[in-house]
Protein backbone atom coordinates (compact mmCIF):
# COMPACT_ATOMS: atom_id res chain seq x y z
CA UNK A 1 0.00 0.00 0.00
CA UNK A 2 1.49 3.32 -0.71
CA UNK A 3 0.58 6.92 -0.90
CA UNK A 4 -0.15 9.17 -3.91
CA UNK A 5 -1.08 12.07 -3.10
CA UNK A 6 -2.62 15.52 -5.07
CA UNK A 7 1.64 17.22 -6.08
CA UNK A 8 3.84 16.52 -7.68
CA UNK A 9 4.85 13.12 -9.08
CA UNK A 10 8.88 14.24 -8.13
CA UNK A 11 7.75 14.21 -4.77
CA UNK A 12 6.97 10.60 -4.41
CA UNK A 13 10.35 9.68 -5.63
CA UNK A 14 12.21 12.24 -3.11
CA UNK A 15 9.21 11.68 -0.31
CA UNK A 16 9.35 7.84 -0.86
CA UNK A 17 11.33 6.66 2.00
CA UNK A 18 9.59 8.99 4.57
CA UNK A 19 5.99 7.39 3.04
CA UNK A 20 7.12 4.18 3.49
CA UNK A 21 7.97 4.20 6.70
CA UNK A 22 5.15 5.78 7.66
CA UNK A 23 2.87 3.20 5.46
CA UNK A 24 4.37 0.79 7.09
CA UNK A 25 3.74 1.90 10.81
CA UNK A 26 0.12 3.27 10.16
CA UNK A 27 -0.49 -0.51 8.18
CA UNK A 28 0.52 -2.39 10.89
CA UNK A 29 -1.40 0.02 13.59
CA UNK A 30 -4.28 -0.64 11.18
CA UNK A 31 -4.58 -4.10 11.86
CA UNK A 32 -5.58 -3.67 15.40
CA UNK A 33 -7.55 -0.29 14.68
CA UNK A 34 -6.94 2.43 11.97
CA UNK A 35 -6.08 6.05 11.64
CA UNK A 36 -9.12 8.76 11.22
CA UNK A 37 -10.68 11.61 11.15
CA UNK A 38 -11.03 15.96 10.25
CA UNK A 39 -10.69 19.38 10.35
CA UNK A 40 -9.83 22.18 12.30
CA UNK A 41 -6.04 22.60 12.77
CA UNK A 42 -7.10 25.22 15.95
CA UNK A 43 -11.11 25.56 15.10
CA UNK A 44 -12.96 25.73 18.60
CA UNK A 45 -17.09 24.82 18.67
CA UNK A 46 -19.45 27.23 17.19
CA UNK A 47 -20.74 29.81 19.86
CA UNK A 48 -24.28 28.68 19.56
CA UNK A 49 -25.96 25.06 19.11
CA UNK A 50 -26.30 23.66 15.56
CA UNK A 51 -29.66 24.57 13.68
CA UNK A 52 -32.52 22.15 15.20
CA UNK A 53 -33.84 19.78 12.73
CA UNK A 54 -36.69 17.12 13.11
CA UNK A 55 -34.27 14.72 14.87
CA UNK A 56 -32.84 17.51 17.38
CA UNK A 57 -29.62 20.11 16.58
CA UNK A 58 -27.28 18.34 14.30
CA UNK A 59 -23.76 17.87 14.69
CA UNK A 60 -22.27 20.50 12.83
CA UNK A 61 -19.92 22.16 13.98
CA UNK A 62 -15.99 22.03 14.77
CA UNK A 63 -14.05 19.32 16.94
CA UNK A 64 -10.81 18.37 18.26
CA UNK A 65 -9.68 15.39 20.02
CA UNK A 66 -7.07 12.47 20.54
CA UNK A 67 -7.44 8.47 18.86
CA UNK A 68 -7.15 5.51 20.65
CA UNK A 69 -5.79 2.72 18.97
CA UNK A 70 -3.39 4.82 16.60
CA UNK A 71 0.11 5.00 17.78
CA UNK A 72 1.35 6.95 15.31
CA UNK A 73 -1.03 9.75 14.53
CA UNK A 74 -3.11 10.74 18.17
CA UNK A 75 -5.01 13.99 17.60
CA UNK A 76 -7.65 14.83 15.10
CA UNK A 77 -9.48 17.94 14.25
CA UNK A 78 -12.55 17.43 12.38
CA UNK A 79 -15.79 19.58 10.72
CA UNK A 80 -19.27 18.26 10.18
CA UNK A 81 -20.70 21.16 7.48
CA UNK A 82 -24.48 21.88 7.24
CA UNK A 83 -24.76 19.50 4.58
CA UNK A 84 -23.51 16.40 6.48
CA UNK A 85 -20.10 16.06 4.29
CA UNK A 86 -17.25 15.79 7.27
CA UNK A 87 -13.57 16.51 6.66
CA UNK A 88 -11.40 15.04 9.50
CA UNK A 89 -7.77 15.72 9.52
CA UNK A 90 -5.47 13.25 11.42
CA UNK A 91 -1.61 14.48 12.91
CA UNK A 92 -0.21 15.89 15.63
CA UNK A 93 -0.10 19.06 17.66
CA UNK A 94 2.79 20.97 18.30
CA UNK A 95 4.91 23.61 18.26
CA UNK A 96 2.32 26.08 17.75
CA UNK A 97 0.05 24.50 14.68
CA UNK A 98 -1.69 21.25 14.08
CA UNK A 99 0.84 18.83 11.90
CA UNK A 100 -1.27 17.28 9.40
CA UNK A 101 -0.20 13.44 8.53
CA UNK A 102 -3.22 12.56 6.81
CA UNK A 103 -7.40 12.95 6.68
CA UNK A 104 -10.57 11.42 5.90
CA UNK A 105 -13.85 12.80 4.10
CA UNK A 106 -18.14 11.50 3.52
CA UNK A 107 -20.96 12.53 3.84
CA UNK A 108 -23.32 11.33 6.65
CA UNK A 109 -26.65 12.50 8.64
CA UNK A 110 -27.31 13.41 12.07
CA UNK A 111 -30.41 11.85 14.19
CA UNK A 112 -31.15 12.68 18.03
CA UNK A 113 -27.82 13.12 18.69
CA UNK A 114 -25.94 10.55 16.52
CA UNK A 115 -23.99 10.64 13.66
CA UNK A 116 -22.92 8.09 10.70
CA UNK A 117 -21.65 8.17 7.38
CA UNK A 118 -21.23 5.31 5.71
CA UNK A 119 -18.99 6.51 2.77
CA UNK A 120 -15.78 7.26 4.94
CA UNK A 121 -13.01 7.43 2.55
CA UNK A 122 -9.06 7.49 4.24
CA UNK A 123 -6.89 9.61 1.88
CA UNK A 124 -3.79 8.95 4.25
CA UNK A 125 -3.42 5.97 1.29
CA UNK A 126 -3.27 5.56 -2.55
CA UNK A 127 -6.26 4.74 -3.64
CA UNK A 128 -8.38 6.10 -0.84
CA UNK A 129 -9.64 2.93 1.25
CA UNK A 130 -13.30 2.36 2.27
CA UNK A 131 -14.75 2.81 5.99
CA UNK A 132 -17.65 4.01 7.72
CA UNK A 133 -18.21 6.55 11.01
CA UNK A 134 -20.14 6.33 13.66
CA UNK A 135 -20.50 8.91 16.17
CA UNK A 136 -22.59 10.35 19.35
CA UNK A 137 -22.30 14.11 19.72
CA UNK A 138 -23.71 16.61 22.26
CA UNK A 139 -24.56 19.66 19.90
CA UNK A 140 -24.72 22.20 22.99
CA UNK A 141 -21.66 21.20 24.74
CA UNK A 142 -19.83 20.23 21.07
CA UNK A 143 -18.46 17.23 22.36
CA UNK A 144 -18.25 13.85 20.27
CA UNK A 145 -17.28 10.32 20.31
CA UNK A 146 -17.59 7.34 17.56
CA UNK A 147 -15.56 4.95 15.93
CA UNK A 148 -14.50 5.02 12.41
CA UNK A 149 -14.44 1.34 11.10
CA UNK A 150 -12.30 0.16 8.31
CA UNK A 151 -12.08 -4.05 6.66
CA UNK A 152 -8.95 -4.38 9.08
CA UNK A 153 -10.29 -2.97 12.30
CA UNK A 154 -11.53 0.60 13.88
CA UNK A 155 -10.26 3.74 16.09
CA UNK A 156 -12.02 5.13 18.63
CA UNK A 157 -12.08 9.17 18.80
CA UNK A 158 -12.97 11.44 21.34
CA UNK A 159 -13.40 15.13 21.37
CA UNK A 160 -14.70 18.85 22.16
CA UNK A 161 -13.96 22.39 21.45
CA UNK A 162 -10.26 22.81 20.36
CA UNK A 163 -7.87 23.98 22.84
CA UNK A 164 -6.10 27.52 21.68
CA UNK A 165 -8.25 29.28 19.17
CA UNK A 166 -10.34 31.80 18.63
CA UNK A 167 -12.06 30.21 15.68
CA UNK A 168 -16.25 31.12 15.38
CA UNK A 169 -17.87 28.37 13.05
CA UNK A 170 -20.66 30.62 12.69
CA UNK A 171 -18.86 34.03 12.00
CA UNK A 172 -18.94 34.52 7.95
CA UNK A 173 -15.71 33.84 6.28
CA UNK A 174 -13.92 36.80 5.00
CA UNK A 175 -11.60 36.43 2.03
CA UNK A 176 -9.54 39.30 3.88
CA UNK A 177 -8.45 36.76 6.46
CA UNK A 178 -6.67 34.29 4.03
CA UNK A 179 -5.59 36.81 1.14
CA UNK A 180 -1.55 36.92 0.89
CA UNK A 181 1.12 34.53 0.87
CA UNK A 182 1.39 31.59 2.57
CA UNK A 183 4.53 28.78 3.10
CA UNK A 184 2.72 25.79 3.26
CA UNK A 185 3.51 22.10 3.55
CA UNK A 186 1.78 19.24 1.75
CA UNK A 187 1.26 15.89 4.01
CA UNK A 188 4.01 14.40 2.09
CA UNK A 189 6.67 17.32 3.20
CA UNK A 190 6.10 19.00 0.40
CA UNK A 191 6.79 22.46 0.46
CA UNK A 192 4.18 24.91 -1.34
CA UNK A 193 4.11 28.95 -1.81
CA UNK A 194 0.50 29.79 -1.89
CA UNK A 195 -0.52 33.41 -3.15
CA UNK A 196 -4.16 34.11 -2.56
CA UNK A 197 -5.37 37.45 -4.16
CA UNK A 198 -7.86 39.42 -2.54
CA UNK A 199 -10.43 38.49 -4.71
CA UNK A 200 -9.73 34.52 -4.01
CA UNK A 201 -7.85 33.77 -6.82
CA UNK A 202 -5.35 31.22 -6.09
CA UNK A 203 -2.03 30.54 -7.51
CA UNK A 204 0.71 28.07 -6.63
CA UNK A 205 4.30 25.98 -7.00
CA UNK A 206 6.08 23.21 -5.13
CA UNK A 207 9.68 23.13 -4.67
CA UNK A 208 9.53 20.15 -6.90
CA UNK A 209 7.92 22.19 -9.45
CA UNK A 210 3.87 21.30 -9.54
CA UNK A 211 2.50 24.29 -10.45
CA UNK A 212 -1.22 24.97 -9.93
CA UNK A 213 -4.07 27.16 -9.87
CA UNK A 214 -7.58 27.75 -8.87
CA UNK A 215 -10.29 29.84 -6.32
CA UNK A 216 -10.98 29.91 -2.80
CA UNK A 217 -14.93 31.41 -1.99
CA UNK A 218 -16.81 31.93 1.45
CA UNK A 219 -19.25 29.05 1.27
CA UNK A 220 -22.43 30.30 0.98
CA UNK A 221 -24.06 28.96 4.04
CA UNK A 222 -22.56 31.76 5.60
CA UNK A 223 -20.31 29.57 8.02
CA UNK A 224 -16.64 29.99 8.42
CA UNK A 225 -15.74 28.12 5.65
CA UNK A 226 -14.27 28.19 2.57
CA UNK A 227 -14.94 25.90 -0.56
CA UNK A 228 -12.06 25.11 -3.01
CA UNK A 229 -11.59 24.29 -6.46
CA UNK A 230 -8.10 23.32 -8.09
CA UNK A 231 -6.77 22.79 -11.14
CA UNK A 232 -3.32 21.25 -11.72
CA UNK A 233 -0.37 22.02 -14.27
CA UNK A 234 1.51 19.78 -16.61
CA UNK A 235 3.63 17.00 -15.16
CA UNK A 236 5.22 16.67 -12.66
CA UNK A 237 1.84 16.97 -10.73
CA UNK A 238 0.96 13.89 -10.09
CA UNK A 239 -2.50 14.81 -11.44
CA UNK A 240 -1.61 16.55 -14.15
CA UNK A 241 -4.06 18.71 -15.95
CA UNK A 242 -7.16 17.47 -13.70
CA UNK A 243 -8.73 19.10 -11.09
CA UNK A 244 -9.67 18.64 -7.43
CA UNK A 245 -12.24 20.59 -4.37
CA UNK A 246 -12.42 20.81 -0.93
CA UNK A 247 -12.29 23.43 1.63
CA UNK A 248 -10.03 25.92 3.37
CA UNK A 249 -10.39 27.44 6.84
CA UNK A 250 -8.69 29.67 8.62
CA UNK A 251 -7.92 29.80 12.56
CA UNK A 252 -7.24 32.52 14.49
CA UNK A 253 -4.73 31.19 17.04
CA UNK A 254 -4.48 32.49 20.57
CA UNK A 255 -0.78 33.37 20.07
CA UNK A 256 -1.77 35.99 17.71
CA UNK A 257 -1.38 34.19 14.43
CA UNK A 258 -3.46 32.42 12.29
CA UNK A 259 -3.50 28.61 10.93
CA UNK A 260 -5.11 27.51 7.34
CA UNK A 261 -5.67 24.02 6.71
CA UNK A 262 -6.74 23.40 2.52
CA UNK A 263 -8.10 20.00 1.93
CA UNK A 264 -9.01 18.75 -1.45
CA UNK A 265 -9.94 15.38 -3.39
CA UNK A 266 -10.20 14.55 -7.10
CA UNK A 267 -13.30 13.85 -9.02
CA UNK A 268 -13.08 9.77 -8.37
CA UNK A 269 -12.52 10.15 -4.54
CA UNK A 270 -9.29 8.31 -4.67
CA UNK A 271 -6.90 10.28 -4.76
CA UNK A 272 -6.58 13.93 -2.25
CA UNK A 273 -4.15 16.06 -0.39
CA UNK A 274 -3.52 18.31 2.59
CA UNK A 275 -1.51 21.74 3.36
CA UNK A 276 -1.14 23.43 6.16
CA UNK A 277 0.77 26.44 7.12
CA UNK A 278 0.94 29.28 9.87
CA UNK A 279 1.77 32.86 9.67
């Protein structure tokens, strides 16, 4: 099992040993229980409860938590949107940002205060391998717990508001907070310069030469999110002339600086990638 992930197709030549070991220690934790979950490098709750539905307030929101059963990735940040799609992010926290190893993405439903999605998809891997979430959540006190089962065996998560940010889920993203440049690193050590115009144009390069392009928009639920859309250059991206889309966000941190996390996944669902950076 290996990784390919949305770059450049240098990078898995110069990032191969570092994958490999890491494969190899995430496959073997995976037999006992695997790696999960998404997003919020720094995100705390929302402010207020979800929107009430039929079945009670939904879990959407923002969450942050540790794994059990993973020894080599333990914390998680993770965002249910309005819709029911979740992006988890899987890593570790330190020195002052959220490192991002890995995530996974669906699309589930919330019902008197639990939450599944049976479409989990683990992008930590090359092709994307098949799960399924299942979750209770407190949408008051945005707390969560569930298990994200995979064919080898599950992790248990655990969670609440995120420690050390001033995030508001339900504050409007503002293009203003993102535009500029940004030194971001890809969850293969990439390293990317990302220049975000003030309108949310996006433009970008690898040190390994993947150039790429696209937008970044508020989504328009209003929430602080943003929605993504790439498209990649000629080789050596890995995916080269295809696009991907995700979403961005953007944390305000408590030490005065701010975090953006931009997750995105091609058109089959098998193949996605992570940046981070902090400035």
């Amino acid at each position: 099992m290996y990784k390919k992930t949305i770059g450049s197709t240098a990078a898995k030549s110069a990032k191969a040993g570092m994958r490999t070991a890491r494969n190899v220690t995430l496959a073997s934790t995976l037999v006992s229980a695997m790696t999960v979950l998404l997003v919020g490098c720094g995100g705390g709750g929302s402010d207020s409860p979800a929107p009430a539905t039929a079945s009670g307030p939904s879990a959407e929101g923002v969450y942050g938590g540790t794994l059990t059963g993973s020894t080599l990735n333990r914390d998680f940040q993770m965002l249910v949107l309005e819709t029911g799609e979740v992006w988890a992010l899987y890593g570790a926290q330190g020195g002052g940002q959220f490192g991002v190893a890995g995530f996974i993405q669906g699309s589930g439903s919330s019902s008197n205060g639990n939450f599944t999605s049976p479409d989990t998809r683990d992008f930590g891997f090359s092709p994307a391998i098949s799960g399924s979430t299942k979750a209770s959540y407190d949408a008051t006190a945005k707390t969560v717990a569930g298990t994200v089962t995979w064919p080898s065996g599950a992790v248990s998560f655990n969670g609440g508001p995120v420690a050390g940010s001033l995030y508001d889920y339900n504050k409007p993203a503002a293009l203003s907070t993102i535009a500029g440049v940004w030194s971001a690193t890809s969850v293969t050590g990439e390293r990317i310069s990302l220049n975000l115009a003030a309108s949310g144009t996006l433009t970008a390069n690898s040190n390994l030469g993947c150039n790429f392009s696209g937008t970044v928009t508020p989504r328009p639920s209003g929430k602080n999110v943003f929605n993504v859309a790439l498209t990649f250059g000629t080789a050596p991206c890995a995916l080269a002339g295809q696009g991907a889309s995700g979403i961005a966000l953007a944390y305000p941190l408590a030490n005065g600086k701010t975090q953006l996390l931009m997750v995105a996944v091609d058109g089959t669902r098998q193949y996605g990638s992570a940046a981070f950076a902090t400035r």
